[in-house]
N, C-alpha and C. Protein backbone atom coordinates (compact mmCIF):
# COMPACT_ATOMS: atom_id res chain seq x y z
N UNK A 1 107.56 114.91 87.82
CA UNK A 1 106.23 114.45 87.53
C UNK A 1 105.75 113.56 88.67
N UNK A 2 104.01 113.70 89.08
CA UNK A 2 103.94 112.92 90.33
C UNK A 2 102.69 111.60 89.76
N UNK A 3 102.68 110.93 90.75
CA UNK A 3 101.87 109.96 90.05
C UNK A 3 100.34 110.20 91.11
N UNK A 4 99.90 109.39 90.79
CA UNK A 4 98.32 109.37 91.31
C UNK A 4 98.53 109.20 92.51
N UNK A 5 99.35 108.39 92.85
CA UNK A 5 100.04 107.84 94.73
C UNK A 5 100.83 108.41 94.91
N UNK A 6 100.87 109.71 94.45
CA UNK A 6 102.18 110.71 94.91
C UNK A 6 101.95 112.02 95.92
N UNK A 7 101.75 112.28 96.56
CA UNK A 7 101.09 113.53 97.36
C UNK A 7 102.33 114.82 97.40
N UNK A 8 101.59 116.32 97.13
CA UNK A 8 102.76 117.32 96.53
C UNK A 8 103.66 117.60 97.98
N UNK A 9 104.58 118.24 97.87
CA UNK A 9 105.02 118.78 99.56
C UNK A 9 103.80 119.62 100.21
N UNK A 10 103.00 120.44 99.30
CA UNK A 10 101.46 121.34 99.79
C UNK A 10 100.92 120.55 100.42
N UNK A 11 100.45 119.43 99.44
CA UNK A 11 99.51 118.13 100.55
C UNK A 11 100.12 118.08 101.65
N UNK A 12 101.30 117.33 101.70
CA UNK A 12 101.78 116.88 102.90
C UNK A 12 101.99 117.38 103.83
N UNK A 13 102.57 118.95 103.74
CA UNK A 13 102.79 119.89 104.42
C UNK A 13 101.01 120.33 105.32
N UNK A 14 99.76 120.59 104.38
CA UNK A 14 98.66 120.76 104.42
C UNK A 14 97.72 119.29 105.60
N UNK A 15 98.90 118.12 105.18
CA UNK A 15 98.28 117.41 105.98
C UNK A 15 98.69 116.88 107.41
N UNK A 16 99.91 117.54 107.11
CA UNK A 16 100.62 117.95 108.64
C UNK A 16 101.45 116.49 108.93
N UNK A 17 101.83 115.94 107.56
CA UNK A 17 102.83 115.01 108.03
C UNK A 17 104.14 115.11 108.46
N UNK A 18 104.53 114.02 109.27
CA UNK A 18 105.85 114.82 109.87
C UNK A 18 107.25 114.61 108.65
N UNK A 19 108.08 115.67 108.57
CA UNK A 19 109.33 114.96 107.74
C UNK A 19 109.70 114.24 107.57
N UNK A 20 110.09 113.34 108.70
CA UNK A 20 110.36 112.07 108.58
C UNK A 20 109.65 111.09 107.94
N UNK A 21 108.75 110.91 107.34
CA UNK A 21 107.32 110.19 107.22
C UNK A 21 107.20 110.41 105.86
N UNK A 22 107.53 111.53 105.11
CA UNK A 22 107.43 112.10 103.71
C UNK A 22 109.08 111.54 102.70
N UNK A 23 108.59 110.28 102.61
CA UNK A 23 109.79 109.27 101.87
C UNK A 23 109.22 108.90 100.85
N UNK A 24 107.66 109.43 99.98
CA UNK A 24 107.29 109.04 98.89
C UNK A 24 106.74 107.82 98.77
N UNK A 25 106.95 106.46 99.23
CA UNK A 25 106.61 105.21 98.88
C UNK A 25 105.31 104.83 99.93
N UNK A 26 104.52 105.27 99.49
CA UNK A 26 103.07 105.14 99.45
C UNK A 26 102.37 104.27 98.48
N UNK A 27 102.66 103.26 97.93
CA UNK A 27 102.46 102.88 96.55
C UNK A 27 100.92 101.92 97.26
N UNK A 28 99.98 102.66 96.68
CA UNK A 28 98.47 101.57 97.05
C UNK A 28 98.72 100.03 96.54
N UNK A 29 98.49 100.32 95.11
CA UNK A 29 98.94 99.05 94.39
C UNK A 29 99.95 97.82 94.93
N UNK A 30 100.45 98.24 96.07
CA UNK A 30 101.88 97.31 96.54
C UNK A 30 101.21 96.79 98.08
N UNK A 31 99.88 97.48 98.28
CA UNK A 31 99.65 97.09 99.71
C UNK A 31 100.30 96.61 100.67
N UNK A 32 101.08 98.62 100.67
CA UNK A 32 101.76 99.01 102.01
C UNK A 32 102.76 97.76 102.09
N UNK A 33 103.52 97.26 101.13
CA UNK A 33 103.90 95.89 101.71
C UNK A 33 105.97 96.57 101.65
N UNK A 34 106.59 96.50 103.15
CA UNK A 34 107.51 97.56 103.04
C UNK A 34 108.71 96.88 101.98
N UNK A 35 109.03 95.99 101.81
CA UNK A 35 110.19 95.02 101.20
C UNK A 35 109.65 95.58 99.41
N UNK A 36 108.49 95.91 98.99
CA UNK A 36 108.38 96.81 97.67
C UNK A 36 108.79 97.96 97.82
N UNK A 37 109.59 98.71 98.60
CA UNK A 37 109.68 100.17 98.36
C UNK A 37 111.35 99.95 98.93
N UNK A 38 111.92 98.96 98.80
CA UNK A 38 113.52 98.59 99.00
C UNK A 38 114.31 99.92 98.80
N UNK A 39 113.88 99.67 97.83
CA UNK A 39 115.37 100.61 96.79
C UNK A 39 115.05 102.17 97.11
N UNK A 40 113.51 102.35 97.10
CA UNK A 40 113.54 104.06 97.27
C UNK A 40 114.33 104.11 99.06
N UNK A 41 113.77 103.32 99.96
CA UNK A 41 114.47 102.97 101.07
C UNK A 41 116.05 103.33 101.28
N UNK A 42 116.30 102.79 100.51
CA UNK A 42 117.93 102.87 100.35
C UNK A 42 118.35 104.05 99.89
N UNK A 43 117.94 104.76 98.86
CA UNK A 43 118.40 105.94 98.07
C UNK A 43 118.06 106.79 99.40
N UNK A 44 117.25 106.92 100.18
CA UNK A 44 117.03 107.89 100.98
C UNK A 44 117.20 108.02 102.11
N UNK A 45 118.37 106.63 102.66
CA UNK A 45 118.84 106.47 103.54
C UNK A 45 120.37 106.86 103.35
N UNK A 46 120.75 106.39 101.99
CA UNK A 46 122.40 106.82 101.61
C UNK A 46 122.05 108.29 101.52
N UNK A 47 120.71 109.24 101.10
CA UNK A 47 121.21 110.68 101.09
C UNK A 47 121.29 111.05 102.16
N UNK A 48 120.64 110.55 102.86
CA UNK A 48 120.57 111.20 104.41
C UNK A 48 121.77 110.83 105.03
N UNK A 49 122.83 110.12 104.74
CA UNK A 49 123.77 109.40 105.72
C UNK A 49 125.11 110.49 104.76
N UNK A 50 124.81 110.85 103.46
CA UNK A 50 126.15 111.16 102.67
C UNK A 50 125.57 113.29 103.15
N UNK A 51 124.59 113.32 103.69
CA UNK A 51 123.93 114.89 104.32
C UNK A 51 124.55 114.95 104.96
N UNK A 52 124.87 114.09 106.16
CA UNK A 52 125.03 113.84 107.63
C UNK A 52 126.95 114.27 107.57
N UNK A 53 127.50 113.13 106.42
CA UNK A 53 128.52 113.60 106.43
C UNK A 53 128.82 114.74 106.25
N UNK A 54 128.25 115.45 104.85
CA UNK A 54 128.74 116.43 104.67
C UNK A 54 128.54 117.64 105.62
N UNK A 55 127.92 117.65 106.76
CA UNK A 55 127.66 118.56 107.69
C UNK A 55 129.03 118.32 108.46
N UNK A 56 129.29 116.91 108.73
CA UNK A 56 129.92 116.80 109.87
C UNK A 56 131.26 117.34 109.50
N UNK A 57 131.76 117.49 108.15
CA UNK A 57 133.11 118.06 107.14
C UNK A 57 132.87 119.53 107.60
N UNK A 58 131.88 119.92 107.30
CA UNK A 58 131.53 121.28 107.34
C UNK A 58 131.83 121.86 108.77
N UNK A 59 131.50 121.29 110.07
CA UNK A 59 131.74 121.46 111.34
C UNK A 59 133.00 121.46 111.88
N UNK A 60 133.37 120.41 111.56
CA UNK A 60 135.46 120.46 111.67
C UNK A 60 135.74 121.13 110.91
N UNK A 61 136.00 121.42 109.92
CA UNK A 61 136.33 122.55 109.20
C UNK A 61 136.10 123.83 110.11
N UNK A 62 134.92 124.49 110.21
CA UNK A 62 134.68 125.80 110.98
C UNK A 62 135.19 125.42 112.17
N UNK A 63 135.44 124.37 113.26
CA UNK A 63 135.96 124.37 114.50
C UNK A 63 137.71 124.23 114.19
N UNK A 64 138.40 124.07 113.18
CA UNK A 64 139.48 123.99 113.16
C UNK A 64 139.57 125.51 112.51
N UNK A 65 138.97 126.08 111.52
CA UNK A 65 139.37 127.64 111.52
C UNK A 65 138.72 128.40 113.10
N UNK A 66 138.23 128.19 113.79
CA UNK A 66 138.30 128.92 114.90
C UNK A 66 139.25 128.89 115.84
N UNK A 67 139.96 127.73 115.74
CA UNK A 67 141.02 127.05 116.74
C UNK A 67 142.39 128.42 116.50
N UNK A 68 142.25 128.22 114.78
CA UNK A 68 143.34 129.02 114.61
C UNK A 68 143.25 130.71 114.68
């Protein structure tokens, strides 16, 4: 469910924002103020960091079955 300050991936995509940039916390009501959007901050910094790992598992893995 999105809220009124929520823009769809269509919008965003439509408005040509870059990926990086599309983290949701847009909140008007909070005027842009960044220390209110902490926690979404965090959640979407640990997914991106626990992504990162799991690629990097994924890479040794395929470079150690090629080895062999």
């Amino acid at each position: 469910m999105t809220s009124s300050t929520t823009a769809s991936q269509a919008e965003l995509k439509a408005a040509k924002v870059p990926l990086g940039w599309r983290d949701q916390c847009s909140a008007k009501e909070k005027m842009y103020l960044p220390w209110e959007c902490e926690n979404e901050r965090h959640a979407y910094e640990k997914c991106q960091y626990e992504d990162y790992m799991r690629r990097m598992k994924e890479l040794s893995k395929r470079k150690l079955e090629a080895a062999e």
